[in-house]
C-alpha atoms as a PDB file:
ATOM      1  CA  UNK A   1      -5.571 -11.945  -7.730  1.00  0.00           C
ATOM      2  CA  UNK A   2      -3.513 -10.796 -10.677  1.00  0.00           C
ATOM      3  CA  UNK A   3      -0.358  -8.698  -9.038  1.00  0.00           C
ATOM      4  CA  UNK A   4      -0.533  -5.873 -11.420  1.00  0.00           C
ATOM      5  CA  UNK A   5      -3.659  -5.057  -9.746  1.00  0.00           C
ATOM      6  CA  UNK A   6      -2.408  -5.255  -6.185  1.00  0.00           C
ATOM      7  CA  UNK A   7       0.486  -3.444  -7.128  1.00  0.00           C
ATOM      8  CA  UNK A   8      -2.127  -0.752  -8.315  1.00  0.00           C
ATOM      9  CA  UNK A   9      -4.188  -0.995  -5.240  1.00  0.00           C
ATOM     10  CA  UNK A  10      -1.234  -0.363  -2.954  1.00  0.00           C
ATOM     11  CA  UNK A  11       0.259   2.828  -5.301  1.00  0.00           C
ATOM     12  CA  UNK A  12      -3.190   3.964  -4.390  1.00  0.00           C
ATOM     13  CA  UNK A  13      -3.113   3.165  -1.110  1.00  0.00           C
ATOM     14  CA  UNK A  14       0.252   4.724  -0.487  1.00  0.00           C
ATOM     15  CA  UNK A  15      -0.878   7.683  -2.458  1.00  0.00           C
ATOM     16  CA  UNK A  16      -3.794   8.327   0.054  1.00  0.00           C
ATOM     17  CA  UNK A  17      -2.105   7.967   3.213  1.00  0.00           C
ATOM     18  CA  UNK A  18       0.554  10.387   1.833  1.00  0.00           C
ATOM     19  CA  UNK A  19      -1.669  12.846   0.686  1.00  0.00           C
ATOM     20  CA  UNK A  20      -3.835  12.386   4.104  1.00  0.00           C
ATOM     21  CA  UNK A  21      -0.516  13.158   5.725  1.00  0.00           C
ATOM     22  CA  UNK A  22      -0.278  16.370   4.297  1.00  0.00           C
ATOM     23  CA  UNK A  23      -3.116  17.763   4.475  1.00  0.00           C
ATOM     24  CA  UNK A  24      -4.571  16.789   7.933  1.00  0.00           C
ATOM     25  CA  UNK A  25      -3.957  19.431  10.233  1.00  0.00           C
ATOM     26  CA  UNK A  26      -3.265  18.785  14.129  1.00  0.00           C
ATOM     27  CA  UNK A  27      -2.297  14.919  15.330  1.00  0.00           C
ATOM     28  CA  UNK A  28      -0.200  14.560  11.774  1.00  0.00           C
ATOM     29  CA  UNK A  29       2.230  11.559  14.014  1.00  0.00           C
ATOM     30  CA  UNK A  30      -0.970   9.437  14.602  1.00  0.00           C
ATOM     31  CA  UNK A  31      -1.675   9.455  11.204  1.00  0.00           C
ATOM     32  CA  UNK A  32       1.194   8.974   9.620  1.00  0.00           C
ATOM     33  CA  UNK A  33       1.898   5.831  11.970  1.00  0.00           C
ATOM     34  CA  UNK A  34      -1.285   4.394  10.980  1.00  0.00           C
ATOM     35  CA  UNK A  35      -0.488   5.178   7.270  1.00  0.00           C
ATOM     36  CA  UNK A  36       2.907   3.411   7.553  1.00  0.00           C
ATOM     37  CA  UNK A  37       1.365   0.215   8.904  1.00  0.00           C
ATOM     38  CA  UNK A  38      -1.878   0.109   6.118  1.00  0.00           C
ATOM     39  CA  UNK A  39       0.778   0.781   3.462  1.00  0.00           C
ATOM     40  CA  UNK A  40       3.273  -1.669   4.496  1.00  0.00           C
ATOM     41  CA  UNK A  41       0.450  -3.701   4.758  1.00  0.00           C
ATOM     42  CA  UNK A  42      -0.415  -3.491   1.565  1.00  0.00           C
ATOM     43  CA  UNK A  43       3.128  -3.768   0.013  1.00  0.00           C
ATOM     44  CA  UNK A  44       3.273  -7.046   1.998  1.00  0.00           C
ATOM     45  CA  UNK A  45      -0.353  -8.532   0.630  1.00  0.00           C
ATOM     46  CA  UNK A  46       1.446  -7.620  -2.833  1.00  0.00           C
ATOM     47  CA  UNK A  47       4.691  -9.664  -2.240  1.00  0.00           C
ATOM     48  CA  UNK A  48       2.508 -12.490  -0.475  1.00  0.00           C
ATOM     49  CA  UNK A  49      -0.660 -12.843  -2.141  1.00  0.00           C
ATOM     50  CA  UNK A  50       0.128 -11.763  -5.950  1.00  0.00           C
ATOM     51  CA  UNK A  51       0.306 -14.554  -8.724  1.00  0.00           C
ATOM     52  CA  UNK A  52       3.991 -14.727  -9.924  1.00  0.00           C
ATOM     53  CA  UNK A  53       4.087 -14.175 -13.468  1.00  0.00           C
ATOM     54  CA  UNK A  54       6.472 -17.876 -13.784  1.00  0.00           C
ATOM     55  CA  UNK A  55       6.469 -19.683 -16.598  1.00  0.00           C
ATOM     56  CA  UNK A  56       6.830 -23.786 -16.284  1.00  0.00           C
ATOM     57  CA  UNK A  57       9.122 -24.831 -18.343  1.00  0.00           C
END
């Protein structure tokens, strides 16, 4: 998968889980654990799974 789009995914991912953080009221520590792990999750799919943009020379 192209990495500009995983890059995109996991802005949007991050973007969730810190807007979920915010705005759920009550057990905010349980969800911002569980956002930290998707999102470094997702940062980690980026930096392992995204084409490098490498030219052969």
């Amino acid at each position: 998968m192209d990495r500009r789009m995983l890059i995109f995914i996991a802005i949007a991912v991050s973007a969730v889980y810190g807007g979920a953080v915010a705005l759920v009221e009550g057990n905010r520590q349980t969800v911002a654990i569980a956002g930290g792990i998707v999102v470094a999750l997702a940062w980690l799919v980026v930096a392992l799974a995204g084409e490098r943009d490498v030219e052969n020379d």
